[in-house]
Protein backbone atom coordinates (compact mmCIF):
# COMPACT_ATOMS: atom_id res chain seq x y z
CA UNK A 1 -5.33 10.68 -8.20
CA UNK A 2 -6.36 9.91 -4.89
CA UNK A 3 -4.95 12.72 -2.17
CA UNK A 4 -5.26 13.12 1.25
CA UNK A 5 -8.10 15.21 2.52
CA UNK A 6 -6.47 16.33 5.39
CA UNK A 7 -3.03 17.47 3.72
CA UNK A 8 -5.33 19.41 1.31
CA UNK A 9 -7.51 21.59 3.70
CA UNK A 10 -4.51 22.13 5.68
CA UNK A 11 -2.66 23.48 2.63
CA UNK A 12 -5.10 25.88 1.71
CA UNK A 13 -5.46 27.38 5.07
CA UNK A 14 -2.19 27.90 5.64
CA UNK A 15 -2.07 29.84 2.48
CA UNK A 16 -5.32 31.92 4.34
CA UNK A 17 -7.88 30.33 1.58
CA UNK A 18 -11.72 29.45 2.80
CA UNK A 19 -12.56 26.38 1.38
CA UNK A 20 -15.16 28.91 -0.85
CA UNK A 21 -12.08 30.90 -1.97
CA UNK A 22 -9.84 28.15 -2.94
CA UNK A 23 -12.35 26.61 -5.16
CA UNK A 24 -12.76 29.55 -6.60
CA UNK A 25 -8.89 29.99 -7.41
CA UNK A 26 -8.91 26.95 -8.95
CA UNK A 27 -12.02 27.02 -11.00
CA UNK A 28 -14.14 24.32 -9.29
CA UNK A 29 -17.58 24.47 -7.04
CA UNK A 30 -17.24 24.55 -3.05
CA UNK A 31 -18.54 20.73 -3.25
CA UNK A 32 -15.90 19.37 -5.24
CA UNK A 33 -13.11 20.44 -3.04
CA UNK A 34 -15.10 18.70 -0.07
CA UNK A 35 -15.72 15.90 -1.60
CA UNK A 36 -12.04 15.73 -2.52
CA UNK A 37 -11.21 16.33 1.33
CA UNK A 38 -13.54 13.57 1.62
CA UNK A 39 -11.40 11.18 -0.50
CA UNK A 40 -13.33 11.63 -3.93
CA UNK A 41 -10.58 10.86 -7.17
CA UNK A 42 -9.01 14.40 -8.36
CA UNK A 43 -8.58 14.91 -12.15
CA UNK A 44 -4.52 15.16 -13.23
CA UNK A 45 -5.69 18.95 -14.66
CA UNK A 46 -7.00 19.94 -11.18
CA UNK A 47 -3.91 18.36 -9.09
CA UNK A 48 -1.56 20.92 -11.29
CA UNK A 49 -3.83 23.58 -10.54
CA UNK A 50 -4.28 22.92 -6.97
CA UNK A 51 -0.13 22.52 -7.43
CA UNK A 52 0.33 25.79 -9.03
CA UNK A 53 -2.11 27.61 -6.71
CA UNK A 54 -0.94 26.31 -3.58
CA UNK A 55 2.96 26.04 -4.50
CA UNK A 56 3.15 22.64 -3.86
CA UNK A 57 4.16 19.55 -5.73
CA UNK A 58 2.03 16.28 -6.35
CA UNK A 59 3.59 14.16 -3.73
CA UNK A 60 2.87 16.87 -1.15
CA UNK A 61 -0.98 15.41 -1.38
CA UNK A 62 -0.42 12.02 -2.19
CA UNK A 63 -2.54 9.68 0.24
CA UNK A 64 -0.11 7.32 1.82
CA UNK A 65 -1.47 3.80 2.15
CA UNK A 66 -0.60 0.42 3.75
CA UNK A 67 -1.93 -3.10 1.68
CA UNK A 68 -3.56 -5.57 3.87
CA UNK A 69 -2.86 -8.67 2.97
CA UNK A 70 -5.38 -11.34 3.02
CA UNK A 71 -9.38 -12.26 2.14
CA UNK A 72 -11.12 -8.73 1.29
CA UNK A 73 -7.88 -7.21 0.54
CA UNK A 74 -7.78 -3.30 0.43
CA UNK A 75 -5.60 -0.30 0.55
CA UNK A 76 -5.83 1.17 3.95
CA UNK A 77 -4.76 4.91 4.97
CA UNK A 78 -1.97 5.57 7.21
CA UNK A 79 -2.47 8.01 9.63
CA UNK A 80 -1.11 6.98 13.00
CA UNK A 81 1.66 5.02 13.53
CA UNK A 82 1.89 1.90 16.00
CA UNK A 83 2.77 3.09 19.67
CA UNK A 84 4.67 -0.33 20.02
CA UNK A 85 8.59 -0.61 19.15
CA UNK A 86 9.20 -3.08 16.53
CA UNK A 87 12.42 -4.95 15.45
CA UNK A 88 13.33 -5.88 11.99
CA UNK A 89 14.56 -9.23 12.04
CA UNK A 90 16.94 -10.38 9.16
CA UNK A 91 17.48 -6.86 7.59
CA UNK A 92 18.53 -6.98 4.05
CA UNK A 93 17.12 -4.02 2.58
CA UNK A 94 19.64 -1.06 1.29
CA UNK A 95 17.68 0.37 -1.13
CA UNK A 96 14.32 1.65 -0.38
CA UNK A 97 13.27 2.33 -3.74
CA UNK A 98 10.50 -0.09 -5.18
CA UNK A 99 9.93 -1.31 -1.28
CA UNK A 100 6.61 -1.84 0.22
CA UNK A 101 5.11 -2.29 4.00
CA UNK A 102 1.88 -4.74 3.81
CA UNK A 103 0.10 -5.67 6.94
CA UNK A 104 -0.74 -9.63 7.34
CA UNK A 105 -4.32 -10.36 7.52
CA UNK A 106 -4.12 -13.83 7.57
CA UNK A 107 -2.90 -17.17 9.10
CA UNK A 108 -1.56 -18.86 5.16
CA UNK A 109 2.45 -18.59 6.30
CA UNK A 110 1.79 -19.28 10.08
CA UNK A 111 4.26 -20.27 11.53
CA UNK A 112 7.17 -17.88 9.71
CA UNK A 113 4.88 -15.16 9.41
CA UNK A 114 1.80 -14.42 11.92
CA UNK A 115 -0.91 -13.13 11.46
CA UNK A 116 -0.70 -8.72 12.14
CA UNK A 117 2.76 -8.95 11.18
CA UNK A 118 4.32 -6.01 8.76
CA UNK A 119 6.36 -7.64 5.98
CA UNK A 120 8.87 -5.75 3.46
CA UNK A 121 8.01 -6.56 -0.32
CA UNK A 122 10.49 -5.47 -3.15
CA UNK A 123 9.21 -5.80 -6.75
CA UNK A 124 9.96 -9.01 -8.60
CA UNK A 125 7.93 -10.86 -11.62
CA UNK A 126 9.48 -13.75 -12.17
CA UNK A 127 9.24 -16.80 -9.52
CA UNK A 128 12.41 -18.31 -7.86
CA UNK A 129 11.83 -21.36 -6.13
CA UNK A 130 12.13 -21.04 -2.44
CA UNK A 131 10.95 -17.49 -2.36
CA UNK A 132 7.91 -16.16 -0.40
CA UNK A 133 5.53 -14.06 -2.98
CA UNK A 134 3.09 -11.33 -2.57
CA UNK A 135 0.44 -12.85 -5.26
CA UNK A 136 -2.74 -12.18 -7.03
CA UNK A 137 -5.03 -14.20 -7.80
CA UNK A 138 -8.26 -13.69 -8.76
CA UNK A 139 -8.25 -10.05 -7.33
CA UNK A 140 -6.96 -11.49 -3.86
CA UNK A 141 -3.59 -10.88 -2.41
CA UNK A 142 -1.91 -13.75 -0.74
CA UNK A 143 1.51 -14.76 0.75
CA UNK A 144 2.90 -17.84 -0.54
CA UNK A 145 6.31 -19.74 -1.30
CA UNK A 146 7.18 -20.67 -4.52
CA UNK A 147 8.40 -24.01 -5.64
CA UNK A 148 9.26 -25.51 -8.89
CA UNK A 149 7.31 -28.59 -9.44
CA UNK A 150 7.84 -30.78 -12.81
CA UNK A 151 8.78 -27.28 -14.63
CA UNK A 152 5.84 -25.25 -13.26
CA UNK A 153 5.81 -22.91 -10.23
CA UNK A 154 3.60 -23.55 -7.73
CA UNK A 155 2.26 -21.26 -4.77
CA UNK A 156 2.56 -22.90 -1.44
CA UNK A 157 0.50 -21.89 1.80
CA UNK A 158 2.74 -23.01 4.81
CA UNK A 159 -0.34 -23.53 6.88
CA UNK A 160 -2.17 -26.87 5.74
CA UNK A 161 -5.35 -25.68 6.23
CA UNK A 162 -5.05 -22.57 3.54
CA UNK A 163 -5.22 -22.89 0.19
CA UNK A 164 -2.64 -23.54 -2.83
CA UNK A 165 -2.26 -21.97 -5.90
CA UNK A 166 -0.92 -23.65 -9.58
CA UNK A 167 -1.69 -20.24 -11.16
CA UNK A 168 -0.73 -16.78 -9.80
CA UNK A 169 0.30 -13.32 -11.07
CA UNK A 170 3.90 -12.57 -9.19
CA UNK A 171 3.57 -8.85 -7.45
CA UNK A 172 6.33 -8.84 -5.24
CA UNK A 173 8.89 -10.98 -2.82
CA UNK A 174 8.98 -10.84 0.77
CA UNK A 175 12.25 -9.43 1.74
CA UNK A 176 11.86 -9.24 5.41
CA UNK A 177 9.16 -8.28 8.43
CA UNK A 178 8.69 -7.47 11.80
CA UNK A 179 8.38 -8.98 14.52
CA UNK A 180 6.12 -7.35 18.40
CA UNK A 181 9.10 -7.11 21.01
């Protein structure tokens, strides 16, 4: 599990551990609690020891992270949020459960969705036509409306100059985004 650093170190001290101390409590070398601060996997056995020592529960020190969207797609953490106000346009979205935030990091859906724009994304795997898809393929993540074409979905950019897809692995449906006031 990947945790955050941060949340970690500030756990322990507040519990008046050294960073010497609480590896010691939990049965692991000063190193490998840095190198989890620094953002190195921790093993399921050491998260419920780190749990049990601290009082804490596994989501306490989860890493929150945003998906960017686009060529070189990655997980990104989030640590500070935009200092802009943003409005939710066409708000559908009553249960938050299974509901994602990706950034846009590309121009494929220009115009409906810009590039920099945050967009909502509920789970789905199966295409409907007409929907716009968070997709994978080959390892990329890309944005793209689905349309049912002589019995066989198909993975539309909305921008002619980006590329279309026959074959795709369904991750999720765009439910709604934001737009910069």
């Amino acid at each position: 599990m990947i945790i955050s650093g941060a949340k970690l170190a500030e756990y322990y001290r507040n519990k008046y551990y050294s960073r010497n101390s609480f590896a010691a409590a939990i049965g692991v070398t000063e190193g490998a609690v840095r190198r989890w601060e620094e953002g190195a996997n921790v093993k399921k056995v050491h998260v419920d020891k780190i749990c049990e020592v601290l009082q804490i529960v596994p989501a306490d020190l989860k890493l929150k992270e945003v998906l960017l969207v686009g060529k070189g797609s990655r997980k990104i953490p989030v640590i500070v949020l935009p200092a802009k106000r943003m409005e939710v346009v066409d708000y559908m979205v009553y249960d938050f459960e299974g509901v994602s935030v990706i950034v846009v990091a590309d121009s494929s859906m220009e115009p409906l969705i810009g590039n920099g724009e945050h967009v909502f994304i509920s789970e789905a795997k199966e295409p409907e036509s007409g929907m716009i898809a968070l997709i994978e393929v080959e390892g990329q993540l890309y944005l793209r409306e689905c349309r049912l074409f002589d019995g066989k979905f198909i993975y539309i950019a909305l921008n002619p100059e980006k590329e279309n897809f026959k074959e795709a692995k369904i991750i999720g449906e765009a439910i709604s985004r934001t737009v910069s006031l």
